[in-house]
N, C-alpha and C. Protein backbone atom coordinates (compact mmCIF):
# COMPACT_ATOMS: atom_id res chain seq x y z
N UNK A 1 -0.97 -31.68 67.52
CA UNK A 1 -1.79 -32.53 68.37
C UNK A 1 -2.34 -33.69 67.53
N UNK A 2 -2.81 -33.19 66.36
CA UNK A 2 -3.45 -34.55 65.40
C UNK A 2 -4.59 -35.68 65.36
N UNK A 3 -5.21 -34.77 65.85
CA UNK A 3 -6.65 -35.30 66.43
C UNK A 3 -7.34 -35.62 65.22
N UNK A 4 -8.19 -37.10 64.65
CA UNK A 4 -9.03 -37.01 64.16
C UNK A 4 -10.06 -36.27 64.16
N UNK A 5 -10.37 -35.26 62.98
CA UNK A 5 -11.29 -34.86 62.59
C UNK A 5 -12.29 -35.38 62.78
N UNK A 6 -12.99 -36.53 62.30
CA UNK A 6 -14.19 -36.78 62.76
C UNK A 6 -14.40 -37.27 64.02
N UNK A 7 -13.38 -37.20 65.04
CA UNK A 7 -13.54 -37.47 66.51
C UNK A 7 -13.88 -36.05 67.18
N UNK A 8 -13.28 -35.49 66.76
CA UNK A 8 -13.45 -33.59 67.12
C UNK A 8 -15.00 -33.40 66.84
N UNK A 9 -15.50 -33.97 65.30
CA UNK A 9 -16.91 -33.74 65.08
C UNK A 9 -17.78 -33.88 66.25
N UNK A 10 -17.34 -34.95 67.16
CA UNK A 10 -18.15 -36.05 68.09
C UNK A 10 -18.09 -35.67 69.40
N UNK A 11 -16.70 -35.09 69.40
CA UNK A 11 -16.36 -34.53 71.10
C UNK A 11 -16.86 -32.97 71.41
N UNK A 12 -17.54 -33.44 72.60
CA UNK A 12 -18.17 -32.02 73.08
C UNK A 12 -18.12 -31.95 74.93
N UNK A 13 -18.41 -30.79 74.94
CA UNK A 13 -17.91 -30.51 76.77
C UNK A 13 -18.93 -31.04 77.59
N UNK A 14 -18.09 -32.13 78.27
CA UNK A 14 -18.58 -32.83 79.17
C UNK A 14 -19.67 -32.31 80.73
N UNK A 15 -19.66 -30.76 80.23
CA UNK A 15 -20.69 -29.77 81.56
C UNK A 15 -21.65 -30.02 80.86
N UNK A 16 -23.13 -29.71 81.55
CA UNK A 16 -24.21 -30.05 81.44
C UNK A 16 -24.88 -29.27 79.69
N UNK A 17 -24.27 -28.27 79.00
CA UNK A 17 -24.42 -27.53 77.90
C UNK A 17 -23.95 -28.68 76.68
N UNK A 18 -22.66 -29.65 77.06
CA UNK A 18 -22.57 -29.80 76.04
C UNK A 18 -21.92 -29.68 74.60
N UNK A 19 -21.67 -28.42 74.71
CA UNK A 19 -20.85 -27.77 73.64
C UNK A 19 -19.93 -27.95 73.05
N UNK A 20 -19.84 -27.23 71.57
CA UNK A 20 -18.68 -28.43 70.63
C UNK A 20 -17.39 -27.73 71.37
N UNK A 21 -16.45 -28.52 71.14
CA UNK A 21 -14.40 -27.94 71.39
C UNK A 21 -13.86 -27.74 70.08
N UNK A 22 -13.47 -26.44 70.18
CA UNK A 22 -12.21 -26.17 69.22
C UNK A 22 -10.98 -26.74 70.22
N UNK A 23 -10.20 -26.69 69.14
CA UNK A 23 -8.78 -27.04 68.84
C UNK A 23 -7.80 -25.84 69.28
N UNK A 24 -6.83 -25.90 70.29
CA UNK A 24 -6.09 -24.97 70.81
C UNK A 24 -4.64 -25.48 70.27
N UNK A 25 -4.00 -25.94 69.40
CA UNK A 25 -2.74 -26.63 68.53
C UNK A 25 -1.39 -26.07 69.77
N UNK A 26 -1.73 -24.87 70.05
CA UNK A 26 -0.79 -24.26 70.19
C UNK A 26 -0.57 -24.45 71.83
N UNK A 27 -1.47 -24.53 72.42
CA UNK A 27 -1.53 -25.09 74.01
C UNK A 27 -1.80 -26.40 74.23
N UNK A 28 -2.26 -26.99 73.08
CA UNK A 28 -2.48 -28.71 73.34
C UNK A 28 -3.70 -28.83 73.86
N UNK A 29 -5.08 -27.96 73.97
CA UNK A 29 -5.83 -28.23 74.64
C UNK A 29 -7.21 -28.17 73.74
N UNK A 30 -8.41 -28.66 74.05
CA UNK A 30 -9.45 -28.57 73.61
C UNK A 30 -10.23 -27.45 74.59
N UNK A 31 -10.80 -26.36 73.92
CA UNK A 31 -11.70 -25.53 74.51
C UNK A 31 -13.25 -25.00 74.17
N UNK A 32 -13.57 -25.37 75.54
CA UNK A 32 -15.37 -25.08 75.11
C UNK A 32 -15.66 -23.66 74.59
N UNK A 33 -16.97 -24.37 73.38
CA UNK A 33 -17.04 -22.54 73.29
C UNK A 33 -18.17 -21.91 73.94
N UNK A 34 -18.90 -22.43 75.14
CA UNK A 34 -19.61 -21.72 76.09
C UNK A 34 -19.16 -21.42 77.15
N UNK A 35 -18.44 -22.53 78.11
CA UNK A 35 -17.95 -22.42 79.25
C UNK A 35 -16.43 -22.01 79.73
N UNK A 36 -15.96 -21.82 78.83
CA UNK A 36 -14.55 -21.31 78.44
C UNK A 36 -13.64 -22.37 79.08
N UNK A 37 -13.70 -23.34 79.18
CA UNK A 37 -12.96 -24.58 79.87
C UNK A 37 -11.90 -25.13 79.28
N UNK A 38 -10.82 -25.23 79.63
CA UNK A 38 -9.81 -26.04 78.80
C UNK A 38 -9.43 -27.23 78.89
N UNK A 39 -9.65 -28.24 77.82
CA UNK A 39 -9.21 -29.77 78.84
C UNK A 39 -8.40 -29.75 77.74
N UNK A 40 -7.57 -30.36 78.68
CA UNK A 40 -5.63 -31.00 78.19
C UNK A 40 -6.26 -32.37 77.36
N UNK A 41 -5.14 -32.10 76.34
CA UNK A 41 -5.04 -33.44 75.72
C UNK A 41 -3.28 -34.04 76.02
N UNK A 42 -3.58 -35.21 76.43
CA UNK A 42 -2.39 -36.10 76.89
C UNK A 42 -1.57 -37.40 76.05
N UNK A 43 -0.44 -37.17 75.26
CA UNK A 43 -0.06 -38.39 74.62
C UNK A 43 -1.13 -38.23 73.38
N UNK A 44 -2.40 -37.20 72.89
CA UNK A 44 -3.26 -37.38 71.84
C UNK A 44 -4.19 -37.98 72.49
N UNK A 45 -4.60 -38.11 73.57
CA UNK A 45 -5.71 -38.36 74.04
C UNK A 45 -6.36 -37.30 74.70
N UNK A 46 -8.05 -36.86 74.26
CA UNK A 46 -8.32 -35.75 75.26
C UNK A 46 -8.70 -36.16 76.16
N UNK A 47 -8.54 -35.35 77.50
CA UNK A 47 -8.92 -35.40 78.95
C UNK A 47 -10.15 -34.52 79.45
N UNK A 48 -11.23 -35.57 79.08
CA UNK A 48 -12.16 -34.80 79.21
C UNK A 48 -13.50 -34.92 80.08
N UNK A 49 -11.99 -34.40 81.43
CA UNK A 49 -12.92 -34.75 82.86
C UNK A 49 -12.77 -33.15 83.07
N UNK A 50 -14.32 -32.67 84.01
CA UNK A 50 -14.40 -31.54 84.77
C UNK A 50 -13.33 -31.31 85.62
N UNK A 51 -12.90 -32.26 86.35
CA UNK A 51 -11.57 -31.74 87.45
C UNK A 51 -10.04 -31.37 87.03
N UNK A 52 -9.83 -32.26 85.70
CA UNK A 52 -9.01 -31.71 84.97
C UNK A 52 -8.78 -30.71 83.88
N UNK A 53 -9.78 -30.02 83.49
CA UNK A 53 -10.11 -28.29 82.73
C UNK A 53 -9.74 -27.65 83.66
N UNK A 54 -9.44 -26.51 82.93
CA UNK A 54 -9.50 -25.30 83.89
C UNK A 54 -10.13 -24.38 83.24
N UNK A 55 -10.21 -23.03 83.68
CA UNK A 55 -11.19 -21.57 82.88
C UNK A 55 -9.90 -21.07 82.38
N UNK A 56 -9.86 -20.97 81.38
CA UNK A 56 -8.77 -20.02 80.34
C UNK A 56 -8.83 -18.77 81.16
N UNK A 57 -9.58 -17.76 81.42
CA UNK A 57 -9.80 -17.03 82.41
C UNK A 57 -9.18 -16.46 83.36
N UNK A 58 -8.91 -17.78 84.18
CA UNK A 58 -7.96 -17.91 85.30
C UNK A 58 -7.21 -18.48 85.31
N UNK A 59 -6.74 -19.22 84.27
CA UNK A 59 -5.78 -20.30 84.52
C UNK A 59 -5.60 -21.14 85.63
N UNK A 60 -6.44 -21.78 86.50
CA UNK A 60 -6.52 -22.26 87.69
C UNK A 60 -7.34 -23.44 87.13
N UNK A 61 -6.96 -24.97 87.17
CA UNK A 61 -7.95 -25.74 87.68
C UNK A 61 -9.51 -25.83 87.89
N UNK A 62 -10.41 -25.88 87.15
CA UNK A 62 -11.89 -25.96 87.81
C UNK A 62 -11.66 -26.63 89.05
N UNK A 63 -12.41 -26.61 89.83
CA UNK A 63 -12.87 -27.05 90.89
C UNK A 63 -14.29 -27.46 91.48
């Protein structure tokens, strides 16, 4: 994926908590570590809108 490091420092989940994202390399995704949310990263860009995460959980889309 190849995400700057100090952009990762900076990026955190866009729900009202906040929370930092690890690095998912292996699914391409950034995941919260409170809300269990996964947002896609696209082309190396993360996507880090609520409608586009989903709950690792369920694998479904937030909604």
């Amino acid at each position: 994926m190849g995400l700057d490091p100090a952009l990762l420092e900076i990026l955190a989940c866009p729900d009202t908590h906040h929370s930092p994202l690890e690095v998912d390399e292996a699914a391409g995704e950034l995941l919260c570590t409170t809300c269990d949310r996964a947002f896609p990263v696209r082309d190396g860009i993360p996507v880090l809108l609520l409608d586009e995460a989903r709950h690792r959980s369920e694998g479904d889309p937030t909604s």
